[in-house]
N, C-alpha and C. Protein backbone atom coordinates (compact mmCIF):
# COMPACT_ATOMS: atom_id res chain seq x y z
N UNK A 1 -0.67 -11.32 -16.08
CA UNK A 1 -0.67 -10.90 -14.70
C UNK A 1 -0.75 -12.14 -13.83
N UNK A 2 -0.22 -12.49 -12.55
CA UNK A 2 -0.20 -13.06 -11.80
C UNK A 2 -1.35 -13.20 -10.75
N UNK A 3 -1.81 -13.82 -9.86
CA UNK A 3 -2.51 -13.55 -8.69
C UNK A 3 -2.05 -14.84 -7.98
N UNK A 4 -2.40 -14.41 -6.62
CA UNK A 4 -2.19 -14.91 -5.54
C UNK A 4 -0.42 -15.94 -5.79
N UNK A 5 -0.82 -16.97 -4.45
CA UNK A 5 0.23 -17.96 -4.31
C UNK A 5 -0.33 -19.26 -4.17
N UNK A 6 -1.31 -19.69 -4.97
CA UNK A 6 -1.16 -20.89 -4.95
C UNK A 6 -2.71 -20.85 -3.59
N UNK A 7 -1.80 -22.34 -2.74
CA UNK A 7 -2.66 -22.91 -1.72
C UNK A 7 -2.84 -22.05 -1.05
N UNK A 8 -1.10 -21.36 -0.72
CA UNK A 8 -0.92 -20.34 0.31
C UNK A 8 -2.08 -18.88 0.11
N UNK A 9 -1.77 -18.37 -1.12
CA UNK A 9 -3.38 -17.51 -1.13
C UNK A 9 -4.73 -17.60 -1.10
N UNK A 10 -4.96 -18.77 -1.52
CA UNK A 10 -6.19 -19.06 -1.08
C UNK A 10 -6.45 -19.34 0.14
N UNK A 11 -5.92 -19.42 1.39
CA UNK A 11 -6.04 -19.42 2.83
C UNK A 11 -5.86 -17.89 2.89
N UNK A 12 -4.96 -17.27 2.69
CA UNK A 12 -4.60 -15.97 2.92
C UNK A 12 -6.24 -15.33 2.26
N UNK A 13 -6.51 -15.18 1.36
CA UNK A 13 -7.70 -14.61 0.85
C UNK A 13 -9.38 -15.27 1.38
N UNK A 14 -9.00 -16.84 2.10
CA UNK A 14 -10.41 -17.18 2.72
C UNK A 14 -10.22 -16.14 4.38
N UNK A 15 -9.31 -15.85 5.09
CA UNK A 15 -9.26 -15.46 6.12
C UNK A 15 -9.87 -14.08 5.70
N UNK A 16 -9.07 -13.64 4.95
CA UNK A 16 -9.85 -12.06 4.24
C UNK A 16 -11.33 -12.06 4.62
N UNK A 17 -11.42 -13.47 3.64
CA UNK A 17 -13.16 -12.63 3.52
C UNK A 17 -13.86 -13.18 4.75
N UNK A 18 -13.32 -13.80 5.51
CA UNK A 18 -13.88 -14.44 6.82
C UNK A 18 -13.99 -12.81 8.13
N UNK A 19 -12.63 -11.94 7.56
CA UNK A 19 -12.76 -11.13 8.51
C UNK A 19 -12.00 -11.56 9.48
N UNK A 20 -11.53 -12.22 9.51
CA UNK A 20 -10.44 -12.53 10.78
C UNK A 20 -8.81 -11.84 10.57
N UNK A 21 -9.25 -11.34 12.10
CA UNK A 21 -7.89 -10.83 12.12
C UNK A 21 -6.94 -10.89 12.94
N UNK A 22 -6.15 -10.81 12.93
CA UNK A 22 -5.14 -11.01 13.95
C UNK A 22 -5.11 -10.11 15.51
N UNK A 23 -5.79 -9.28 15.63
CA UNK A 23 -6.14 -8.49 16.74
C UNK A 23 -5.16 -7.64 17.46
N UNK A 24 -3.77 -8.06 16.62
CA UNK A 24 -2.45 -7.21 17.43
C UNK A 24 -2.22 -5.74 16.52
N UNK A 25 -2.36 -4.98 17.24
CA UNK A 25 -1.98 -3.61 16.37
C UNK A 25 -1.01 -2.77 16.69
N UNK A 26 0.24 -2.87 15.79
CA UNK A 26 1.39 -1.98 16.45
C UNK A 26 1.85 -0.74 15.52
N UNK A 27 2.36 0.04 15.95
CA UNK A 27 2.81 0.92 15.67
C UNK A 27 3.97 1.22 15.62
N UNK A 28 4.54 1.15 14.27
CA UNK A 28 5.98 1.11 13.47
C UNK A 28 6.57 2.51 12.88
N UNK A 29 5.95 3.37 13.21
CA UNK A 29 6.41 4.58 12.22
C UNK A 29 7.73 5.08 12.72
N UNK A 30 8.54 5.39 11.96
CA UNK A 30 9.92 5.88 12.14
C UNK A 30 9.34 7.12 12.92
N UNK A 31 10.61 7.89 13.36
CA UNK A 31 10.54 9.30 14.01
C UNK A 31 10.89 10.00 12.64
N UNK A 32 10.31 11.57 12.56
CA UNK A 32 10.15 12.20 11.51
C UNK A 32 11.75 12.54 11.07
N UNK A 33 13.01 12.23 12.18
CA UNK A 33 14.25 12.65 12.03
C UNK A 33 14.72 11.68 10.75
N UNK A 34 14.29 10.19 11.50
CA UNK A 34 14.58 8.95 10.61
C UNK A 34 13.82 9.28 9.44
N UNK A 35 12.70 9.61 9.57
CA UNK A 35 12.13 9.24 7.88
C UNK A 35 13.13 10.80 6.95
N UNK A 36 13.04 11.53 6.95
CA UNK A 36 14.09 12.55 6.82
C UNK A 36 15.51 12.34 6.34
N UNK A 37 15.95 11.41 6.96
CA UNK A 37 17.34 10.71 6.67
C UNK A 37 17.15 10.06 5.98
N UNK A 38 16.46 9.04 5.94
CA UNK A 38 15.73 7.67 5.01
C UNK A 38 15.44 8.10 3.61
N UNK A 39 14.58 9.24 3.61
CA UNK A 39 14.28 10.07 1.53
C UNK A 39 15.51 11.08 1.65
N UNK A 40 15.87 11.44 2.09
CA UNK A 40 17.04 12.27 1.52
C UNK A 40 17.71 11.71 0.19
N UNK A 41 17.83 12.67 -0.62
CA UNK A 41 18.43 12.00 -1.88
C UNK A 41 17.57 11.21 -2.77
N UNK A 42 16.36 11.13 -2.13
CA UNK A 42 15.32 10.34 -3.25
C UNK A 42 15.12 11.60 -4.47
N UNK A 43 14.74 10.79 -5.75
CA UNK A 43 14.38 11.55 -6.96
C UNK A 43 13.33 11.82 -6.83
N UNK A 44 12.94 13.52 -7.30
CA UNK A 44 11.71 13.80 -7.34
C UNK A 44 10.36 13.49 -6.83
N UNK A 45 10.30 12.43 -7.96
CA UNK A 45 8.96 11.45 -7.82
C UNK A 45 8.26 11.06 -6.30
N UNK A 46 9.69 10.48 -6.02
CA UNK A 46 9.44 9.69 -4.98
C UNK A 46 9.75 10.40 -3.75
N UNK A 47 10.58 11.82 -3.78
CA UNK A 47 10.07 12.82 -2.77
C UNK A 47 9.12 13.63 -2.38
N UNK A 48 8.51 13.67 -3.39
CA UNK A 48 7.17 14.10 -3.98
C UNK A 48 6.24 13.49 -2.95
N UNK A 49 5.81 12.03 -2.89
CA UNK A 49 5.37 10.99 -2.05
C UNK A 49 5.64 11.03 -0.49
N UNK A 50 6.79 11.64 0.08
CA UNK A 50 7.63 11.79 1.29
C UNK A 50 7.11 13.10 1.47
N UNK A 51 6.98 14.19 0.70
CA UNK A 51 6.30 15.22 1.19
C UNK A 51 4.86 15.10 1.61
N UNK A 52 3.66 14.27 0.46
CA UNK A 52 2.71 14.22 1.60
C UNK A 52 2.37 13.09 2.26
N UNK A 53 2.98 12.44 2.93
CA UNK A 53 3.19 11.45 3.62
C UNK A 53 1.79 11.58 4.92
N UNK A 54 1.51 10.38 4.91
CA UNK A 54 0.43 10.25 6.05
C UNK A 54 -0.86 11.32 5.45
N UNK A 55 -1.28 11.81 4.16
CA UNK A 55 -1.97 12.73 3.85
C UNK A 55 -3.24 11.92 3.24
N UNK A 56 -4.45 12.30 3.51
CA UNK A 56 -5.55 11.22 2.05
C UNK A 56 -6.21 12.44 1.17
N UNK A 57 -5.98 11.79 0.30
CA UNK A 57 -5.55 12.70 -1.19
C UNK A 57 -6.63 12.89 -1.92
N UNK A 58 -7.89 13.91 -2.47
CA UNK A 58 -9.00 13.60 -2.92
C UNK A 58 -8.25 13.35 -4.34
N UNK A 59 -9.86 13.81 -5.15
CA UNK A 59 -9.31 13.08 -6.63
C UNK A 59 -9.63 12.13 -7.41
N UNK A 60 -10.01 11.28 -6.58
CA UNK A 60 -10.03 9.76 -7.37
C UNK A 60 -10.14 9.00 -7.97
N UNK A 61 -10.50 8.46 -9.07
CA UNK A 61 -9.31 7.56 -10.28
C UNK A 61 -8.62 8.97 -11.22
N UNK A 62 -9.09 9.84 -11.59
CA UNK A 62 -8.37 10.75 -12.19
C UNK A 62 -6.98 11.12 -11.43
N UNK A 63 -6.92 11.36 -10.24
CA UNK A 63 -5.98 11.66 -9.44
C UNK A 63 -5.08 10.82 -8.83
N UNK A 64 -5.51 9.74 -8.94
CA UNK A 64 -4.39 8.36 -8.97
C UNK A 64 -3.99 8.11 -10.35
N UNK A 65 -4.43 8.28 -11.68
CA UNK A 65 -3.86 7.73 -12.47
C UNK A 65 -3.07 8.45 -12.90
N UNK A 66 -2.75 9.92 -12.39
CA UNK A 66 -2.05 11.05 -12.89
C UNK A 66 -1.19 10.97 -11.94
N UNK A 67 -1.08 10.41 -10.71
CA UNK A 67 -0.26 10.17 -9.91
C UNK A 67 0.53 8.54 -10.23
N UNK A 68 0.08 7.88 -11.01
CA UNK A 68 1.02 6.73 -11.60
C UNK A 68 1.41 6.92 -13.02
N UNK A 69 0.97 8.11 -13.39
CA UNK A 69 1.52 8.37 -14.67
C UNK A 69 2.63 8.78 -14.56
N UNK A 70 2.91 10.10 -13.54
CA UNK A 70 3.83 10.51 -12.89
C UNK A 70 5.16 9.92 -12.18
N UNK A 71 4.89 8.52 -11.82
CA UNK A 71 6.00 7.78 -11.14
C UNK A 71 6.10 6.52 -12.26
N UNK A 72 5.91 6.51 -13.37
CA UNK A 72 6.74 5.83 -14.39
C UNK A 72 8.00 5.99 -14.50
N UNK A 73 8.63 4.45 -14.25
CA UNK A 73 10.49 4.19 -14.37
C UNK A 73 10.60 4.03 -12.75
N UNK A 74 9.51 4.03 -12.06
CA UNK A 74 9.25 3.59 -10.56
C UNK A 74 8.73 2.32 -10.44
N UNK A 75 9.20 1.52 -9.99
CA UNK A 75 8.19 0.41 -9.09
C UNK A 75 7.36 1.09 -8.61
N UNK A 76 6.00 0.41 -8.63
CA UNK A 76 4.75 1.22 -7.76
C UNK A 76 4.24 0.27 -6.65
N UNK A 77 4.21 0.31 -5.25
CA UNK A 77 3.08 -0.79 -4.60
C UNK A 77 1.90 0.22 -4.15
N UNK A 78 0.93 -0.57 -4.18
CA UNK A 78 -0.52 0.35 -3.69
C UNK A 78 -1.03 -0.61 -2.74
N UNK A 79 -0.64 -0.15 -1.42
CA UNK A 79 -1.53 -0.92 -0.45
C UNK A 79 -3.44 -0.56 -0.11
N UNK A 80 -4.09 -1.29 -0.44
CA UNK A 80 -5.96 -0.73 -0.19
C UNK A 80 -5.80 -1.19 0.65
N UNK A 81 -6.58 -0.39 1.91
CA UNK A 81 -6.56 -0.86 3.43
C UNK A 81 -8.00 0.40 3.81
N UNK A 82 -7.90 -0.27 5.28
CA UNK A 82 -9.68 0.79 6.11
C UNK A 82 -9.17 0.20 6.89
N UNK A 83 -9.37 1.71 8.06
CA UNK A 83 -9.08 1.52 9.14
C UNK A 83 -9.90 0.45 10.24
N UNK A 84 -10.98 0.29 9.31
CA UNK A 84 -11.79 -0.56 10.34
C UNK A 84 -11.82 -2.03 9.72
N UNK A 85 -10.71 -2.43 9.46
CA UNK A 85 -10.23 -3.55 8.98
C UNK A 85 -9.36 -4.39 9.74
N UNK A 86 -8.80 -4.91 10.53
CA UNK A 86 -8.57 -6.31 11.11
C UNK A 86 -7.10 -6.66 11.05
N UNK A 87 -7.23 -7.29 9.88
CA UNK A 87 -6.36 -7.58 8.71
C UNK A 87 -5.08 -6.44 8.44
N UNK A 88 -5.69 -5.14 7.98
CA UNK A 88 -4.97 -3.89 7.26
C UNK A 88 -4.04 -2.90 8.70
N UNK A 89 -5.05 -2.85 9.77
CA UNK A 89 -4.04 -2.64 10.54
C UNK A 89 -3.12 -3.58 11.55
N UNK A 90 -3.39 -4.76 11.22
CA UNK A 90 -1.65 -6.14 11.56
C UNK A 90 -0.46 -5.50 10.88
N UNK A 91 -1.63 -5.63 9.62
CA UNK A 91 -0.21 -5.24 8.30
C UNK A 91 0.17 -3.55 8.58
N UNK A 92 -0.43 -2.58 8.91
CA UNK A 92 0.28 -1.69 9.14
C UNK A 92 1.71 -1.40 9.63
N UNK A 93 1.83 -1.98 10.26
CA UNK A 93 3.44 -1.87 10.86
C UNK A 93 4.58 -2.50 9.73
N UNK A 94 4.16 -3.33 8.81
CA UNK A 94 5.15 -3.60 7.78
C UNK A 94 5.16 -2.40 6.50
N UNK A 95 4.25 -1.72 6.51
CA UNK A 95 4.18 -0.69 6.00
C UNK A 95 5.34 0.19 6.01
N UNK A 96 4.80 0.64 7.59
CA UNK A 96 5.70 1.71 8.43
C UNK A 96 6.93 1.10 8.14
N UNK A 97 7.15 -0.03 8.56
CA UNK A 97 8.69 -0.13 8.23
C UNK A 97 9.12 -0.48 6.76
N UNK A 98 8.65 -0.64 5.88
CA UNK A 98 9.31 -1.02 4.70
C UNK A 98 9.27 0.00 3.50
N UNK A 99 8.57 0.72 3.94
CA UNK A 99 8.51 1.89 3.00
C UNK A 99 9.06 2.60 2.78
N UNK A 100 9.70 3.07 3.85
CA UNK A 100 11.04 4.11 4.18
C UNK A 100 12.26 3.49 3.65
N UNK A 101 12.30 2.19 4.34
CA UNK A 101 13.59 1.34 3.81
C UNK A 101 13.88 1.35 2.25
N UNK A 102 12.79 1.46 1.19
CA UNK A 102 12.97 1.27 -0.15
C UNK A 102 12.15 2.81 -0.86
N UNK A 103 12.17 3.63 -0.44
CA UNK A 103 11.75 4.61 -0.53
C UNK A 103 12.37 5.75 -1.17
N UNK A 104 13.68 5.23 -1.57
CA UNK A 104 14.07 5.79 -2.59
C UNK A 104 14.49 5.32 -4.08
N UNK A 105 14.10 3.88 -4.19
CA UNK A 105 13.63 3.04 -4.99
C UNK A 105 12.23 2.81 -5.57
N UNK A 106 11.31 2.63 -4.85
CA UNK A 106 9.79 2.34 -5.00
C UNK A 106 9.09 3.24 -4.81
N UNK A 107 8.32 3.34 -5.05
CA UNK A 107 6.90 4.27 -4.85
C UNK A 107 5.89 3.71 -3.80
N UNK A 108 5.40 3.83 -2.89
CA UNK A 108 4.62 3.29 -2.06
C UNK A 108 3.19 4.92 -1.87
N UNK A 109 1.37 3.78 -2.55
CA UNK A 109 0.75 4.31 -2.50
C UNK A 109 -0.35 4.07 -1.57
N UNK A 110 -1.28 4.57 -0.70
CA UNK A 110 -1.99 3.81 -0.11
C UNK A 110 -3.19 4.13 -0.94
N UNK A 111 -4.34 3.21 -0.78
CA UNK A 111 -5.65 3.49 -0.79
C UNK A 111 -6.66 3.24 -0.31
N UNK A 112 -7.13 4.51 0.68
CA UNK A 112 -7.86 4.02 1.82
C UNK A 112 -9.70 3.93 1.63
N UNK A 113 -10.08 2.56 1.58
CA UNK A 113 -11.54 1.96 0.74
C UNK A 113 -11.92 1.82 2.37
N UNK A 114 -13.34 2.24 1.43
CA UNK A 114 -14.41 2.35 2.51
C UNK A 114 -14.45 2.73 3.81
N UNK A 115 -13.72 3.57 3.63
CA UNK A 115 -13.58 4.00 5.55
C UNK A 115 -13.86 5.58 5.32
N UNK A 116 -14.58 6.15 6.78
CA UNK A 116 -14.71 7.34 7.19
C UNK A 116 -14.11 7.87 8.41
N UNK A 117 -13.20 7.00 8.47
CA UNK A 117 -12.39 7.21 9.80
C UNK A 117 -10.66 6.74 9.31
N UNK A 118 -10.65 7.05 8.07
CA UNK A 118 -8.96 6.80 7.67
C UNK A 118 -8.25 7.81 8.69
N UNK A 119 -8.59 9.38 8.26
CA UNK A 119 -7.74 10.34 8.83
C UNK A 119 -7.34 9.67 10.56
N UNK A 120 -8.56 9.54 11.34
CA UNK A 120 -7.96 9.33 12.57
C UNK A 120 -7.26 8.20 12.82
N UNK A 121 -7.29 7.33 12.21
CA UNK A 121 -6.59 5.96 12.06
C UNK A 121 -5.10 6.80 11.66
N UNK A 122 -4.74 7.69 10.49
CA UNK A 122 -3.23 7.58 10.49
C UNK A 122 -2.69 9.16 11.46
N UNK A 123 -3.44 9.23 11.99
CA UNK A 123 -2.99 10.23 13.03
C UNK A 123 -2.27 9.86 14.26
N UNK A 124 -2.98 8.29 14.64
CA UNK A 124 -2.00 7.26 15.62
C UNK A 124 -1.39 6.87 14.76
N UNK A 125 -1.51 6.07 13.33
CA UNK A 125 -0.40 4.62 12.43
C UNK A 125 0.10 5.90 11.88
N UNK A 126 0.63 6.79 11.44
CA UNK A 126 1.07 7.45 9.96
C UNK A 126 2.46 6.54 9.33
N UNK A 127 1.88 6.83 8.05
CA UNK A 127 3.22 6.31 7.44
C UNK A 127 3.97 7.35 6.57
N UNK A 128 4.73 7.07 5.73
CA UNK A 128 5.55 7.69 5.31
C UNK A 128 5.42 8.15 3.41
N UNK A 129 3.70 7.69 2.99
CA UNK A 129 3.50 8.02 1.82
C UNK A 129 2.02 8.60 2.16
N UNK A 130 1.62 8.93 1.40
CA UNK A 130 0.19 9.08 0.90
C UNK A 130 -0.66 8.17 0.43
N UNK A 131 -2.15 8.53 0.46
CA UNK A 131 -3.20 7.35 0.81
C UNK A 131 -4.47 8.34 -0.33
N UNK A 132 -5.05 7.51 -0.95
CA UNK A 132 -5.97 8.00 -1.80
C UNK A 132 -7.31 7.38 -1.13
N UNK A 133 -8.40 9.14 -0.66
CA UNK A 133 -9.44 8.50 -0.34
C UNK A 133 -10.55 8.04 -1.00
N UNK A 134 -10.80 6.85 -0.43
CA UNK A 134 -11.72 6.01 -2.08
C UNK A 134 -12.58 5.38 -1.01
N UNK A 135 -14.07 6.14 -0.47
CA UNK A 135 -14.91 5.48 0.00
C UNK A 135 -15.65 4.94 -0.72
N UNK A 136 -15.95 4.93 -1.69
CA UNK A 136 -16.45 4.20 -2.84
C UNK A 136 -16.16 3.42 -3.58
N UNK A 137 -14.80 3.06 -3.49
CA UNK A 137 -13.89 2.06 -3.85
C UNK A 137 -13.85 1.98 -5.05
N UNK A 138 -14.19 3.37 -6.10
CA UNK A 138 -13.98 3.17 -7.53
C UNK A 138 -12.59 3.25 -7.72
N UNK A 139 -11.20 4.14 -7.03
CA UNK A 139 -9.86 3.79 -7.71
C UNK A 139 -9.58 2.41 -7.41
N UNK A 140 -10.24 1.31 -6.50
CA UNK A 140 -9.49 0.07 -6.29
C UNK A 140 -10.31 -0.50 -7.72
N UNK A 141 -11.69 -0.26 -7.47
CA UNK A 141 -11.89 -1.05 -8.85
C UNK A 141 -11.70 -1.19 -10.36
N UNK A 142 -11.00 0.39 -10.18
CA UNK A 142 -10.51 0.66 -11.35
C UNK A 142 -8.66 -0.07 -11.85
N UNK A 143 -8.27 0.01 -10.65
CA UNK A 143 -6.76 -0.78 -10.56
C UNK A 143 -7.11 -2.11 -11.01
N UNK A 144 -8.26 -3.19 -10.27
CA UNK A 144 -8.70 -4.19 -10.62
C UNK A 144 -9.62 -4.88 -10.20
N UNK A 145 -10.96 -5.34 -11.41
CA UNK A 145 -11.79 -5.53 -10.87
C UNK A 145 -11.79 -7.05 -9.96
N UNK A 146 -10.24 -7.75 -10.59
CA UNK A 146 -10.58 -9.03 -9.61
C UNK A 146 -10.09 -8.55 -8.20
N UNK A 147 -9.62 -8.01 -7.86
CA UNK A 147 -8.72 -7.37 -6.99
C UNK A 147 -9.61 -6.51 -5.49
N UNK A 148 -10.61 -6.20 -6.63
CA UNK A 148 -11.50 -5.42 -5.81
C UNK A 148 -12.42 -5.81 -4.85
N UNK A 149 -12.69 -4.74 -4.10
CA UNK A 149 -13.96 -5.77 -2.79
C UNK A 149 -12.97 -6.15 -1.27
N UNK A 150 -11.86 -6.37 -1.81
CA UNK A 150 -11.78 -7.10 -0.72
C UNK A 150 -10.23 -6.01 0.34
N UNK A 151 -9.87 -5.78 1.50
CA UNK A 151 -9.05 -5.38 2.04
C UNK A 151 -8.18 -6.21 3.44
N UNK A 152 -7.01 -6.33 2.97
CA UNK A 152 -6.19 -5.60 2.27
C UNK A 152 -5.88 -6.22 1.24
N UNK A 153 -5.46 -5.70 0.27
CA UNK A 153 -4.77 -6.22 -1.20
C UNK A 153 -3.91 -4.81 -1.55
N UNK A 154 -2.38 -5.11 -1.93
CA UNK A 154 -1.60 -4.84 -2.31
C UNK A 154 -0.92 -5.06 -3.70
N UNK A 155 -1.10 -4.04 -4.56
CA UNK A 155 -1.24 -3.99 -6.25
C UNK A 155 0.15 -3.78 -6.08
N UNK A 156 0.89 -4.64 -7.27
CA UNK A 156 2.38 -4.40 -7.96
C UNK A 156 2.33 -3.80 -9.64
N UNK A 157 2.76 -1.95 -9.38
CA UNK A 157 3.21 -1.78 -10.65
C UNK A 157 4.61 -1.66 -10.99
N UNK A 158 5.05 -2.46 -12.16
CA UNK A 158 6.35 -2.53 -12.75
C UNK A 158 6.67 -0.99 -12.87
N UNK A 159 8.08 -1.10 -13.74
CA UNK A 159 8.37 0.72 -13.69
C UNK A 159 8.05 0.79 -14.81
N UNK A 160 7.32 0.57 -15.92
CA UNK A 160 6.35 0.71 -17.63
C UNK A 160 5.10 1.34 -16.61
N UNK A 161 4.28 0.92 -15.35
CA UNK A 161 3.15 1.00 -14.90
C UNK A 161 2.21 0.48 -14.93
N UNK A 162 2.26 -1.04 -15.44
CA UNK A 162 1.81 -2.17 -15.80
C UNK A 162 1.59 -3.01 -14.22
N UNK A 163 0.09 -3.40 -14.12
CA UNK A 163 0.06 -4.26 -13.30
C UNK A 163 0.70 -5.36 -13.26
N UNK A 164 1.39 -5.97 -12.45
CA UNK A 164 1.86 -7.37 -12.77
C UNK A 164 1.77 -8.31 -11.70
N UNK A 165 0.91 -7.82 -10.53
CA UNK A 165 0.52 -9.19 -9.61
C UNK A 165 0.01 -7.97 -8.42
N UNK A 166 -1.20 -8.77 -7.62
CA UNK A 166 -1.44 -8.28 -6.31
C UNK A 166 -1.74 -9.69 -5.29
N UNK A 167 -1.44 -9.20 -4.15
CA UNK A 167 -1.60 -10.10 -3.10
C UNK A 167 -2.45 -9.38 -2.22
N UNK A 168 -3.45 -11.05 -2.29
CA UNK A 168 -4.88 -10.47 -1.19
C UNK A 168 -4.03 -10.75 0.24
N UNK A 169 -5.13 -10.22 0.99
CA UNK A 169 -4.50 -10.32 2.58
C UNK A 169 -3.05 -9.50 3.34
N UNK A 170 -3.37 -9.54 4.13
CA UNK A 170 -2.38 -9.00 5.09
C UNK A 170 -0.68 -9.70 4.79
N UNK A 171 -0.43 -8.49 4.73
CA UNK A 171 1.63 -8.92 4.82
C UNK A 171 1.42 -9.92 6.25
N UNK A 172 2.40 -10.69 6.62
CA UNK A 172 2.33 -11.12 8.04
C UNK A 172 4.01 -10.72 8.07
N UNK A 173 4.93 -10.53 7.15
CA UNK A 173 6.10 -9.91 7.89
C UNK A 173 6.88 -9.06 6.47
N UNK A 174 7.59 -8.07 7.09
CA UNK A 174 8.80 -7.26 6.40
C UNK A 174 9.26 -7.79 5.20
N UNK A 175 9.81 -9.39 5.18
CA UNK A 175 10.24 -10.04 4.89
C UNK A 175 9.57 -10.69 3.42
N UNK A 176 8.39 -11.15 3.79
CA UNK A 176 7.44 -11.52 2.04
C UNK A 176 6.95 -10.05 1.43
N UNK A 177 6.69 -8.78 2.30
CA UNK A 177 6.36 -8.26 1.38
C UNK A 177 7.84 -7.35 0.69
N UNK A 178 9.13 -7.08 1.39
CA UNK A 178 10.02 -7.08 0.31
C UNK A 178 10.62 -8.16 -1.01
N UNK A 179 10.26 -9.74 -0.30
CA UNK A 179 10.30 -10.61 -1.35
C UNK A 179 9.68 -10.55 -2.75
N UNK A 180 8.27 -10.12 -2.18
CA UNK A 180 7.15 -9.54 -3.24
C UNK A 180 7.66 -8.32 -4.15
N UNK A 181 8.10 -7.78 -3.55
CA UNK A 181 8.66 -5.71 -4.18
C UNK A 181 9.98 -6.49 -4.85
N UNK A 182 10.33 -7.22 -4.95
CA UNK A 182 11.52 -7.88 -5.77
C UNK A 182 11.58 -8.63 -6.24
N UNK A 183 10.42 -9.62 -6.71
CA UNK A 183 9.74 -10.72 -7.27
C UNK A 183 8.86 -9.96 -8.29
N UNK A 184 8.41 -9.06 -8.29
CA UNK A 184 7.04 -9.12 -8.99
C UNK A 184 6.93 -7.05 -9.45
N UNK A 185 7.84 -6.02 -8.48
CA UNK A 185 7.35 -4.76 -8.91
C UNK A 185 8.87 -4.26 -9.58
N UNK A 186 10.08 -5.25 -9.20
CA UNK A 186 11.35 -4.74 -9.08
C UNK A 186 12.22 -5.27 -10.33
N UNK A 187 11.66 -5.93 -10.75
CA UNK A 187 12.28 -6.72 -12.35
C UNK A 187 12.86 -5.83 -13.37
């Protein structure tokens, strides 16, 4: 398994735990016409995901791992994020937009740690998958314990369902985290 990038993650992961965040929060979500157009024609699996979209899902590690058992022969990304995080909603808007874009390719999961205020958080952000609620943060720690603790971090499963790299910290654009979904979940 992989982690981080080097120099570049270890700045990316000291800002993490510093709590600093970028303070800009936008809101990217397609219109429900676009996301509609966007999964059309997706397989099963991954319409499956488009149906409960913007939903937090009880369950948890039993109900995530039956939900990645399920999307094997999928790329998987699992974004862990809380709404009262800094960091997780910057990166929201690369979410919103990149998910849809590859959304009939990838699997996109959220998992929303330590928060009691996810629901109202994606009632303004919604995105276009589902979010596993984990105030206790046992499905993140169960994905990985180095991994764990900290938000945001974004888990890459291959299509076997094999971890094969996560990146701490916030996406800062569209751009590295599709680099990432094709570097590391898309092989």
């Amino acid at each position: 398994m992989r982690y981080g990038k080097g120099l570049a993650g270890s700045v990316v992961a000291a800002l993490v735990l510093t709590g600093c965040g970028t303070g800009s929060v936008r809101n990217a979500a397609p219109s429900a016409g676009t996301l509609a157009a966007d999964y059309r024609g997706a397989p099963a699996p991954l319409a499956g995901l488009y149906v409960e979209r913007n939903k937090l899902l009880p369950g948890g590690t039993s109900a995530f791992e039956r939900e990645l058992r399920s999307l094997r022969g999928y790329p998987v990304i699992v974004n862990a994020w809380a709404s009262w995080c800094d960091n997780c909603q910057a990166e929201f808007a690369i979410f919103q937009r990149v998910a849809p874009l590859l959304g009939k390719t990838v699997a996109f999961i959220g998992d929303d740690v330590g928060d009691g205020a996810g629901a109202s958080w994606l009632a303004k952000h919604p995105l276009s998958f589902p979010s596993y609620y984990d105030r206790s943060w046992s499905v993140d720690r169960m994905i990985s314990a180095a991994g764990s603790g900290y938000a945001p971090v974004t888990y890459f499963y291959d299509r076997r369902g094999k971890l094969v790299y996560f990146h701490y910290g916030p996406y800062l654009s569209a751009a590295s985290l599709e680099h990432d979904i094709r570097a590391y979940a898309s092989a």
